[in-house]
N, C-alpha and C. Protein backbone atom coordinates (compact mmCIF):
# COMPACT_ATOMS: atom_id res chain seq x y z
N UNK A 1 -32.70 55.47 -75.22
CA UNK A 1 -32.41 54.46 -74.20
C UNK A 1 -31.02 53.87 -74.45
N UNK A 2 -30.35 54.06 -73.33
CA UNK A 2 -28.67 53.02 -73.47
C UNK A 2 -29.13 51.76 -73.64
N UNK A 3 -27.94 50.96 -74.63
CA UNK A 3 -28.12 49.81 -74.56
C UNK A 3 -27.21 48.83 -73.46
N UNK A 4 -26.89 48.06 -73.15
CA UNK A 4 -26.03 47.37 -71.90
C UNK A 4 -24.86 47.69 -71.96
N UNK A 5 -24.28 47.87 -73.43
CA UNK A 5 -23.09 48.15 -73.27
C UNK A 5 -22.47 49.53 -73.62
N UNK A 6 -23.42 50.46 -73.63
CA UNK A 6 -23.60 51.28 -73.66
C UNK A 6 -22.91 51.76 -71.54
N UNK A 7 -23.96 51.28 -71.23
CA UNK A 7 -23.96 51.56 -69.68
C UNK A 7 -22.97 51.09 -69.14
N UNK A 8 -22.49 49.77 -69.30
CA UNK A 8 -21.22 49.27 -68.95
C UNK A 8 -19.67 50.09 -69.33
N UNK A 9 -20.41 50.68 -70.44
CA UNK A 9 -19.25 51.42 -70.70
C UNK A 9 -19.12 52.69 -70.11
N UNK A 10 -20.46 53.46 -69.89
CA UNK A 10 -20.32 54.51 -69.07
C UNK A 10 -19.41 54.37 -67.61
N UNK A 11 -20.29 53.14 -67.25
CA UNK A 11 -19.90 52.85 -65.87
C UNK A 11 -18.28 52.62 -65.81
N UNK A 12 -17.83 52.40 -66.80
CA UNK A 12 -16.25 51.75 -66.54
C UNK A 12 -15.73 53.38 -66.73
N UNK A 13 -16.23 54.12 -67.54
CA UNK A 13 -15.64 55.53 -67.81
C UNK A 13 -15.77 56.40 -66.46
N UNK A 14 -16.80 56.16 -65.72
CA UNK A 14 -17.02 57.10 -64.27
C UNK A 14 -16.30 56.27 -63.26
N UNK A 15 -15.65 55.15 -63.03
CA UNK A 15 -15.12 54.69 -62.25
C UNK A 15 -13.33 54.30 -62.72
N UNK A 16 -13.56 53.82 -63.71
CA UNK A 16 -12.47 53.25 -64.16
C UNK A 16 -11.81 51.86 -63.75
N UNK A 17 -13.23 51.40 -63.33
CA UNK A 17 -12.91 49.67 -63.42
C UNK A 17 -14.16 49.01 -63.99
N UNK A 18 -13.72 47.69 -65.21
CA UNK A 18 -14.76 47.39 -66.00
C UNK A 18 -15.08 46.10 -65.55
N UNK A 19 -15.53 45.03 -66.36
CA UNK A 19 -16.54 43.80 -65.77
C UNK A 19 -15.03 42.87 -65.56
N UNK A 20 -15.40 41.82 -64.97
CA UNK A 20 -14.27 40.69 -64.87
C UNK A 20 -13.39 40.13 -65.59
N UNK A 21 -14.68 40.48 -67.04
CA UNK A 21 -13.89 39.23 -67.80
C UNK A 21 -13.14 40.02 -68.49
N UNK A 22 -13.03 41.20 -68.83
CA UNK A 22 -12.01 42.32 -69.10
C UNK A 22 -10.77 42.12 -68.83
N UNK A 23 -10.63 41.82 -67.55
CA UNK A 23 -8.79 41.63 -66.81
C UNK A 23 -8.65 40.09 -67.56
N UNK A 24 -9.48 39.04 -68.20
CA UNK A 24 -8.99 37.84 -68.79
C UNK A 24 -9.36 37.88 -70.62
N UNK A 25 -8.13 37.26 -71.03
CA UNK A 25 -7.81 36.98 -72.66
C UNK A 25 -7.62 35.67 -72.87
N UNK A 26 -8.03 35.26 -73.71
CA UNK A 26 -7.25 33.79 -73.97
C UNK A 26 -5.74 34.29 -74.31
N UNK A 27 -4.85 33.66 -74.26
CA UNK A 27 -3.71 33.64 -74.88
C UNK A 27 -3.11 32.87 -75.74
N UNK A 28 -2.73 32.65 -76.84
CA UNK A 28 -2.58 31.41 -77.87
C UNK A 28 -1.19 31.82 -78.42
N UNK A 29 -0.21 30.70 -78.26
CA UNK A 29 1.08 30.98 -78.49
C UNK A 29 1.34 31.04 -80.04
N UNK A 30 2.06 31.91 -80.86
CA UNK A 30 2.47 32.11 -82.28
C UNK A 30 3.28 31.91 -82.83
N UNK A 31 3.85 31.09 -83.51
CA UNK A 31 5.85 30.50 -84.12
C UNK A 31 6.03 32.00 -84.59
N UNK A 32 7.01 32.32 -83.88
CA UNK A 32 7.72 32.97 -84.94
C UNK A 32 9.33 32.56 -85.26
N UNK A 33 9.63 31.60 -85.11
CA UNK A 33 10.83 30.92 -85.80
C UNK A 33 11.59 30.38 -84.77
N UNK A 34 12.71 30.00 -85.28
CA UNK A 34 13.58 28.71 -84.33
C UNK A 34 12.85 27.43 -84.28
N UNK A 35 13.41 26.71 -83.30
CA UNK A 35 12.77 25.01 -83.53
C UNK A 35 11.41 25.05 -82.56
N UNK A 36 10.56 24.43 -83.40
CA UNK A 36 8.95 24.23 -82.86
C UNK A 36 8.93 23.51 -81.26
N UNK A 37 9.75 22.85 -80.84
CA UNK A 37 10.29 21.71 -80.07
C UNK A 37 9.84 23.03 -78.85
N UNK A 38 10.75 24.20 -78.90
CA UNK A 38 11.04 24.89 -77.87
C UNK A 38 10.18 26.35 -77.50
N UNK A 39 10.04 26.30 -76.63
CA UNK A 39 8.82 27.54 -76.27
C UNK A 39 8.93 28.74 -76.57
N UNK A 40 10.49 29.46 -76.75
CA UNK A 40 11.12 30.44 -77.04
C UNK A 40 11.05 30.81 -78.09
N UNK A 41 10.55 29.79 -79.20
CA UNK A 41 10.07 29.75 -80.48
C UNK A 41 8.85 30.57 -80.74
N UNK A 42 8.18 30.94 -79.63
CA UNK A 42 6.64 31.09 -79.95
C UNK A 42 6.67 32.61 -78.77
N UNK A 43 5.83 33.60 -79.57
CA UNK A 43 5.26 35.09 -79.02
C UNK A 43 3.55 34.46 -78.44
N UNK A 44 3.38 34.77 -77.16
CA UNK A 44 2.13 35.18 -77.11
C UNK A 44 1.53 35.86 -77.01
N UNK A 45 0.07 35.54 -77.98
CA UNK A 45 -1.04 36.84 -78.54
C UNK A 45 -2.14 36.67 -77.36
N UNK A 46 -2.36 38.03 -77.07
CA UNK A 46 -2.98 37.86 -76.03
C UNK A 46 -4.90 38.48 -77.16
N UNK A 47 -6.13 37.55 -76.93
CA UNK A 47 -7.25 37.67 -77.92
C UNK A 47 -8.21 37.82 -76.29
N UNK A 48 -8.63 39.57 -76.59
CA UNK A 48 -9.27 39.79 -75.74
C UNK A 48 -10.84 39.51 -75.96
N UNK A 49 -12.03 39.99 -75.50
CA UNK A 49 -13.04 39.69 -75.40
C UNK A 49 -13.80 40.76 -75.71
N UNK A 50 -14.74 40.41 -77.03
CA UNK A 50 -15.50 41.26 -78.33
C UNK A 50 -15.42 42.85 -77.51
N UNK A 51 -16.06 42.58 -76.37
CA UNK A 51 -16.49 44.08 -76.05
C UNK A 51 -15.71 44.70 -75.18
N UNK A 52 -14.31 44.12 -74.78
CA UNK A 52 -13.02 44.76 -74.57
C UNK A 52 -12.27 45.11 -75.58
N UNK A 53 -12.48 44.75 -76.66
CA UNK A 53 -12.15 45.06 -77.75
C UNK A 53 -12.76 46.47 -78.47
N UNK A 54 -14.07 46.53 -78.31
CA UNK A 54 -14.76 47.65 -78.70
C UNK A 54 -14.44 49.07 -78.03
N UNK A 55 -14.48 48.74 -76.62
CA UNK A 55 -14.31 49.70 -75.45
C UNK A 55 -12.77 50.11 -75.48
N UNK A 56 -11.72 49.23 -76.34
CA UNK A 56 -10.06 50.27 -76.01
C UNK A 56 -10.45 50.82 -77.26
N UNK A 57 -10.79 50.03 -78.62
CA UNK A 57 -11.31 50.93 -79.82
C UNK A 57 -12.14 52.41 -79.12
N UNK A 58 -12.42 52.99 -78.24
CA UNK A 58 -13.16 53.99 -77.85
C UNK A 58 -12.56 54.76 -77.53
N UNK A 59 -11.67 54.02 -76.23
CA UNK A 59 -10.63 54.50 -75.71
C UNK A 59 -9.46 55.41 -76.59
N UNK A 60 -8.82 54.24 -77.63
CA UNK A 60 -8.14 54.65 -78.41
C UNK A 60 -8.71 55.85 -79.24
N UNK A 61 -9.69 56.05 -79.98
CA UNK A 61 -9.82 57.11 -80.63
C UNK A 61 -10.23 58.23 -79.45
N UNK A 62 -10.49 58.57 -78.56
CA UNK A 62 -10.80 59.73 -77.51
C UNK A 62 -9.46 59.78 -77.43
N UNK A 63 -8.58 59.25 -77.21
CA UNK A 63 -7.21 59.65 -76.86
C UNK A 63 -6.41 60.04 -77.86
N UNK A 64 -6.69 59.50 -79.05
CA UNK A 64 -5.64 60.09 -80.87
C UNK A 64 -6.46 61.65 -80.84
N UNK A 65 -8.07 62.17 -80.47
CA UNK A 65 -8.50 62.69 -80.56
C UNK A 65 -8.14 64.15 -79.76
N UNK A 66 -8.18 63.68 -78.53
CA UNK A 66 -7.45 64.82 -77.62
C UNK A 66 -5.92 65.35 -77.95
N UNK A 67 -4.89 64.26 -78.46
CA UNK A 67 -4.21 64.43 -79.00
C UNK A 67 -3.69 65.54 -79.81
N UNK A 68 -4.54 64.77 -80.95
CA UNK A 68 -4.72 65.88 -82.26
C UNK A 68 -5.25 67.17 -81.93
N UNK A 69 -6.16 67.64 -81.21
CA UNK A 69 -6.76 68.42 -80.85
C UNK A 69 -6.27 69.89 -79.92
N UNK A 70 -5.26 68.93 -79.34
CA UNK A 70 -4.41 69.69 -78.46
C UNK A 70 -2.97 69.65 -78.61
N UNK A 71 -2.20 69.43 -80.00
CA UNK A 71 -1.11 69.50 -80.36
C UNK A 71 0.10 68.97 -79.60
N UNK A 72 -0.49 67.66 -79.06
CA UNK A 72 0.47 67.14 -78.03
C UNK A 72 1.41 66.80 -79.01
N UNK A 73 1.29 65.96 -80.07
CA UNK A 73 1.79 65.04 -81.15
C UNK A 73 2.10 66.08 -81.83
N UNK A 74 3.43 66.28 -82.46
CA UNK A 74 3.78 67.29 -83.37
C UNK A 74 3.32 66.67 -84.73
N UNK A 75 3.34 67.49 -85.74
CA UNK A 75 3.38 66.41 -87.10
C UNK A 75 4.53 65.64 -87.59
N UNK A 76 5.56 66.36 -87.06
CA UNK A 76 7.11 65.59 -87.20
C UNK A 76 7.03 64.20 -86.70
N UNK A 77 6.52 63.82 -85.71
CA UNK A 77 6.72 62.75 -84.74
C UNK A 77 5.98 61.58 -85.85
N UNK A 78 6.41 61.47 -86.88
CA UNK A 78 5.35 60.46 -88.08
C UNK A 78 5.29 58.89 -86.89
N UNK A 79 5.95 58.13 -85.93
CA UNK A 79 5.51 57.32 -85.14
C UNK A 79 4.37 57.19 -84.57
N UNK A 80 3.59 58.30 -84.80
CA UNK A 80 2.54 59.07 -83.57
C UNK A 80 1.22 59.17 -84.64
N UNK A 81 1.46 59.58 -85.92
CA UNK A 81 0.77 59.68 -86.56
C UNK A 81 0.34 58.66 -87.17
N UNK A 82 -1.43 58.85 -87.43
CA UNK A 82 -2.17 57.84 -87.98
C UNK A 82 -1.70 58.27 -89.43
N UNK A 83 -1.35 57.05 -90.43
CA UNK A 83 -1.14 57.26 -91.80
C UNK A 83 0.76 57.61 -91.98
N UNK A 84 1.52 57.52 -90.53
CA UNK A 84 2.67 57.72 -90.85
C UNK A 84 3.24 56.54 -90.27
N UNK A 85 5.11 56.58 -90.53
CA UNK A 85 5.32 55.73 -89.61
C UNK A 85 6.93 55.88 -89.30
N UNK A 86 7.81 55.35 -89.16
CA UNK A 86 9.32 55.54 -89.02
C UNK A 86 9.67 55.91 -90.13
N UNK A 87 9.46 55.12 -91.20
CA UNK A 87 9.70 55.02 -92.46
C UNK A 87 9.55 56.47 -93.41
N UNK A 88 8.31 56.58 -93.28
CA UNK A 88 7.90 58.18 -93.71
C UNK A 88 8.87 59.73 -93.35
N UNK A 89 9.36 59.29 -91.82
CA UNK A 89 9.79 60.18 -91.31
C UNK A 89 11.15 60.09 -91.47
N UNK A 90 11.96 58.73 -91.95
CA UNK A 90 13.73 58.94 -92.45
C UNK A 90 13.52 59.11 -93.56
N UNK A 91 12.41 59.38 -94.68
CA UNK A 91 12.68 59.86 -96.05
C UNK A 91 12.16 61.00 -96.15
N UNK A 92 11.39 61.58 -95.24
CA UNK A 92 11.59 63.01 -95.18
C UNK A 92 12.78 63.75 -94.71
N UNK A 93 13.44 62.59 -93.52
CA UNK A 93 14.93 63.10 -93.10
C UNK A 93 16.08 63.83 -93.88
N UNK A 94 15.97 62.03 -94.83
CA UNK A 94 16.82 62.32 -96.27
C UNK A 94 16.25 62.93 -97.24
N UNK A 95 15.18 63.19 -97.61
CA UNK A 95 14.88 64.75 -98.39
C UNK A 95 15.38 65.79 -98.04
N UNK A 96 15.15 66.17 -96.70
CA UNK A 96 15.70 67.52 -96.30
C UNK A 96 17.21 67.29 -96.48
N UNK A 97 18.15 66.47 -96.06
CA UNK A 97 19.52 66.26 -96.31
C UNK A 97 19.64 66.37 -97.17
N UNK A 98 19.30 65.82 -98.22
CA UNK A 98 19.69 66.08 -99.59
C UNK A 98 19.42 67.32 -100.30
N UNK A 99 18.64 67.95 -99.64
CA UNK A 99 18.47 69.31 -100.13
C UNK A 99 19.21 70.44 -99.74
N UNK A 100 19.87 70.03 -98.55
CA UNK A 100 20.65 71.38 -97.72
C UNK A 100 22.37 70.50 -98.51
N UNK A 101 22.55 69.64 -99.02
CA UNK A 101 23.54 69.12 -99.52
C UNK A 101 23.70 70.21 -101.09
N UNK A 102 22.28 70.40 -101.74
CA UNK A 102 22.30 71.14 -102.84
C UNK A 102 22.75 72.36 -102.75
């Protein structure tokens, strides 16, 4: 037996529109520096709702999944990769440089 959100989720997957409160987040503004005084000071985080939360978590892995699966994502592209990141991928840069330098 599905459970509710189980079905809700089907239902949003065969249509591709989900419940109401989906399209609303709270939003709560975050300092990230300059003077507190001024609004420009502050990023807002947008804190969606438990089971919009669950449902892009779903989303998201069916889509890293097809991904991977179908070699859209090279392994080079370390941005793309889970467990990589920019970083990974300019010190593999400069490995290889430094090696064709030898």
């Amino acid at each position: 037996m599905l459970g509710p959100l189980s079905i809700t989720y089907q239902r949003f997957w065969d249509s591709g529109e989900g419940p109401a409160d989906w399209k609303l987040a709270n939003v709560l503004p975050i300092y990230k520096k300059g003077v507190k005084e001024h609004s420009g000071s502050y990023s807002p985080i947008s804190i969606p709702s438990a089971s919009r939360k669950i449902m892009l978590n779903i989303k998201l892995g069916t889509a890293e999944r097809h991904l991977k699966k179908n070699t859209v994502i090279r392994h080079s592209q370390h941005g793309f990769n889970k467990g990589e990141s920019c970083l990974t991928k300019m010190i593999s840069l400069c490995d290889k440089v430094i090696c064709l330098g030898n």
